[in-house]
C-alpha atoms as a PDB file:
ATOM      1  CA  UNK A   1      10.114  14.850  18.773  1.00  0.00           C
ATOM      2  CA  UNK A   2      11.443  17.039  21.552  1.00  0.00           C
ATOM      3  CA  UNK A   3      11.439  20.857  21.471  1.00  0.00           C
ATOM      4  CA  UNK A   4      12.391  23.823  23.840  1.00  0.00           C
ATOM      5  CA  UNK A   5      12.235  23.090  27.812  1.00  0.00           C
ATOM      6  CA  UNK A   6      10.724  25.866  27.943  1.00  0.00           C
ATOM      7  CA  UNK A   7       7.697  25.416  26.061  1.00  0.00           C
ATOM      8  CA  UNK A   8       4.685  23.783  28.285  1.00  0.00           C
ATOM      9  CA  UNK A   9       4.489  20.468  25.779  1.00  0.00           C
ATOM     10  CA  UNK A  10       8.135  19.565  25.052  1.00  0.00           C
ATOM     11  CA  UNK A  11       7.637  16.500  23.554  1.00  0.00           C
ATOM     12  CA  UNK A  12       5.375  14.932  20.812  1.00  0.00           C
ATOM     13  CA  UNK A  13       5.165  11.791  18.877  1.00  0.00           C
ATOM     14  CA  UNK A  14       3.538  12.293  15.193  1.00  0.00           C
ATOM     15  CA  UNK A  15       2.553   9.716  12.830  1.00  0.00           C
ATOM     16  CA  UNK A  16       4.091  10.052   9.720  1.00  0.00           C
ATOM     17  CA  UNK A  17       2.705   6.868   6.992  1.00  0.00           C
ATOM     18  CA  UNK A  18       2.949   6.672   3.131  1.00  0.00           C
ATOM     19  CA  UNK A  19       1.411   5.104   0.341  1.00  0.00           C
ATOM     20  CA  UNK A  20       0.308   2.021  -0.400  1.00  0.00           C
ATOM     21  CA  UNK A  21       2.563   0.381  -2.679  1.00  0.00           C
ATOM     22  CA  UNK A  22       2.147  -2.901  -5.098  1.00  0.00           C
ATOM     23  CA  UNK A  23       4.919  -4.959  -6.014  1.00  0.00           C
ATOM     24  CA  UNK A  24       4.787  -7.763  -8.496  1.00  0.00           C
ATOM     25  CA  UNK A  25       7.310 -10.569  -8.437  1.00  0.00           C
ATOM     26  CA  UNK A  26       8.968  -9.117 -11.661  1.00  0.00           C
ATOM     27  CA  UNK A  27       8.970  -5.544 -10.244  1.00  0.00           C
ATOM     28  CA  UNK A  28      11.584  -4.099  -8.057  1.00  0.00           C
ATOM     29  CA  UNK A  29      10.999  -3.860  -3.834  1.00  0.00           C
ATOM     30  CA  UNK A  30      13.833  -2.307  -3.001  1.00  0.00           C
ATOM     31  CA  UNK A  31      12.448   0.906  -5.409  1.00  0.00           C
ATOM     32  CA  UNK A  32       9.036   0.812  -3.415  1.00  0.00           C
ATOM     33  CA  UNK A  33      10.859   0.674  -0.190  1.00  0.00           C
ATOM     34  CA  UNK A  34      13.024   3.559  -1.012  1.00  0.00           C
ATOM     35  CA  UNK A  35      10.129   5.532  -2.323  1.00  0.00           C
ATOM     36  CA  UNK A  36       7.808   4.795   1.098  1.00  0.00           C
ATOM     37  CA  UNK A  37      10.997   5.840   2.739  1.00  0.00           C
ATOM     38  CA  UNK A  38      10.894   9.367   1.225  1.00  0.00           C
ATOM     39  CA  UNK A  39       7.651   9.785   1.378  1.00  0.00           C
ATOM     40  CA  UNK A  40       7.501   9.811   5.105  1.00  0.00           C
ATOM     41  CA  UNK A  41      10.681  12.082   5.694  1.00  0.00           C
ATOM     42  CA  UNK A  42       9.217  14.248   3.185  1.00  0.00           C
ATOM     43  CA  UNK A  43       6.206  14.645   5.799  1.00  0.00           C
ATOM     44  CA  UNK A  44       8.536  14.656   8.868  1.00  0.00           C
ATOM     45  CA  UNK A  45      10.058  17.548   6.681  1.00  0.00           C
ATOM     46  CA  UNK A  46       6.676  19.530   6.334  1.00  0.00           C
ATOM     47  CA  UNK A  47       6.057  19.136   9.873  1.00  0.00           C
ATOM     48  CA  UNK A  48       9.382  20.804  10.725  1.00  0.00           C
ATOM     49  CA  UNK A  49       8.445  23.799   8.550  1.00  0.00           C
ATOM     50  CA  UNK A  50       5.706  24.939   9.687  1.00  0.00           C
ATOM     51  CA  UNK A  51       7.767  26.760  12.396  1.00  0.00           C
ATOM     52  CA  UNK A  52       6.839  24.204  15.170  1.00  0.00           C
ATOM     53  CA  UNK A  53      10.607  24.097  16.423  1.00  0.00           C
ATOM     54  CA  UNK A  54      10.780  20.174  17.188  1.00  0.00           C
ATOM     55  CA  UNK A  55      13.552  18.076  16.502  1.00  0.00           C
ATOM     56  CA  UNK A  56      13.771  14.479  16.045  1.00  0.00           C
ATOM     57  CA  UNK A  57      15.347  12.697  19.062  1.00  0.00           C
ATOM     58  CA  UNK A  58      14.280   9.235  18.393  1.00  0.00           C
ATOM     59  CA  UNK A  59      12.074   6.447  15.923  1.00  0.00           C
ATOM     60  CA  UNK A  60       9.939   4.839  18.212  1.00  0.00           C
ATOM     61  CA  UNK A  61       9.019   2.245  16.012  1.00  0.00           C
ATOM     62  CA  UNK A  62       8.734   1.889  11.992  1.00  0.00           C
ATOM     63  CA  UNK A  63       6.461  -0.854  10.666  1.00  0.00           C
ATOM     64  CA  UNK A  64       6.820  -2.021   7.328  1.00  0.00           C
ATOM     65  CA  UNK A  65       3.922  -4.359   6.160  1.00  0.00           C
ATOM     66  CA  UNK A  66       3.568  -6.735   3.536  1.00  0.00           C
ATOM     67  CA  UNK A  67       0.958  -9.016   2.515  1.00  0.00           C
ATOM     68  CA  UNK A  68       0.826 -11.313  -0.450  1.00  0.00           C
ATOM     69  CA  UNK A  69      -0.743 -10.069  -4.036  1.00  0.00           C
ATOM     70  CA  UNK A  70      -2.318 -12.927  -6.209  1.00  0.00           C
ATOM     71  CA  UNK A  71      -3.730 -10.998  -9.115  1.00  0.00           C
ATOM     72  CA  UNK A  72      -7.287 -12.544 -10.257  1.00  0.00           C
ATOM     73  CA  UNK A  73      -6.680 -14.808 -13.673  1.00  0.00           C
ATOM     74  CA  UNK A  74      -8.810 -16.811 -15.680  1.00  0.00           C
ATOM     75  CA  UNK A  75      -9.682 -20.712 -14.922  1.00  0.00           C
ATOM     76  CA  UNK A  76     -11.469 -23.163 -15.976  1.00  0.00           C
ATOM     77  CA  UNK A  77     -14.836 -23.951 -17.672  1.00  0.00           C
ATOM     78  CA  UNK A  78     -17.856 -23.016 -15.756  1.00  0.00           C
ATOM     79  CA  UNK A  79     -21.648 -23.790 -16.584  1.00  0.00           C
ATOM     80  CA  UNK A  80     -23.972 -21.381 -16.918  1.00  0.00           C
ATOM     81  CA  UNK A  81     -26.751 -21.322 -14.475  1.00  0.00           C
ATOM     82  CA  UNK A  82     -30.358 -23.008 -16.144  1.00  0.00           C
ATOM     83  CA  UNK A  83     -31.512 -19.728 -16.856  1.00  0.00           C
ATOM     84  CA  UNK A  84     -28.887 -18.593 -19.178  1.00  0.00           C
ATOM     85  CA  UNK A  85     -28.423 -21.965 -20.955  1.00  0.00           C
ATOM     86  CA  UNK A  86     -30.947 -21.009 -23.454  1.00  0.00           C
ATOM     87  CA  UNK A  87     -30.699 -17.379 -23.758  1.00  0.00           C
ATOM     88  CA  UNK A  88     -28.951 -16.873 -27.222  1.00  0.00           C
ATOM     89  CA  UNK A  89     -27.180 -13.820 -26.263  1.00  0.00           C
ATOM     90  CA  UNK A  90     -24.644 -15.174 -23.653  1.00  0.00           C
ATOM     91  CA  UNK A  91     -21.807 -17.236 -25.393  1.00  0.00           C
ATOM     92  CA  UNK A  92     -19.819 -19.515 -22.825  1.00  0.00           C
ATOM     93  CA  UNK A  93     -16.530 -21.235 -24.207  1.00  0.00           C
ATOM     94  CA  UNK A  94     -15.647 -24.651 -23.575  1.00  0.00           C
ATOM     95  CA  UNK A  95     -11.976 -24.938 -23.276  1.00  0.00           C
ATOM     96  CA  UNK A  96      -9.470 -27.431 -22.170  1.00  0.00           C
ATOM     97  CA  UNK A  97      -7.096 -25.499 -20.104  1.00  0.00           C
ATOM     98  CA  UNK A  98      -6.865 -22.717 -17.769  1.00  0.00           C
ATOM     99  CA  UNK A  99      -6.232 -19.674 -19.821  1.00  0.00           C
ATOM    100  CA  UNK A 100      -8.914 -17.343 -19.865  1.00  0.00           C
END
């Protein structure tokens, strides 16, 4: 961001991030990308009205990061611990496949 000569600091370099998104496999990316997108000229927006006369000259950098989402599901049959195995008042399910 570059303003007047003039002024004494004529150049800054803000951070402007936005939210944390989670995509699915089904859901679409390309909507989360546009929305982060917004998001941070929306704030690059704000910054420009609060009467601080800078201009963009240049994007450094943008960083888009991604990391994979496994959601927890049910597995397989687990024994209770010794202590519970008795206790009438925990029920645990044998079943034959992985569906919880």
């Amino acid at each position: 961001m570059v303003r007047d000569e003039s002024e004494a600091d004529s150049t800054t370099s803000p951070y402007f991030r936005s939210s944390t998104y989670t995509s699915l496999e089904h859901e679409d990316f390309e909507h989360d990308l546009n929305s982060a997108y917004q998001q941070m000229n929306n704030h690059l927006e704000e910054f420009n009205n609060r009467g601080s006369d800078w201009t963009l000259d240049e994007v450094i950098s943008m960083e888009i990061v991604t990391v994979p989402y496994i959601p927890l599901d049910g597995s397989s049959f687990l024994p209770m611990p010794p202590d519970f195995q008795n206790i009438r008042s925990v029920v645990n399910i044998k079943k034959n496949d992985n569906k919880c």
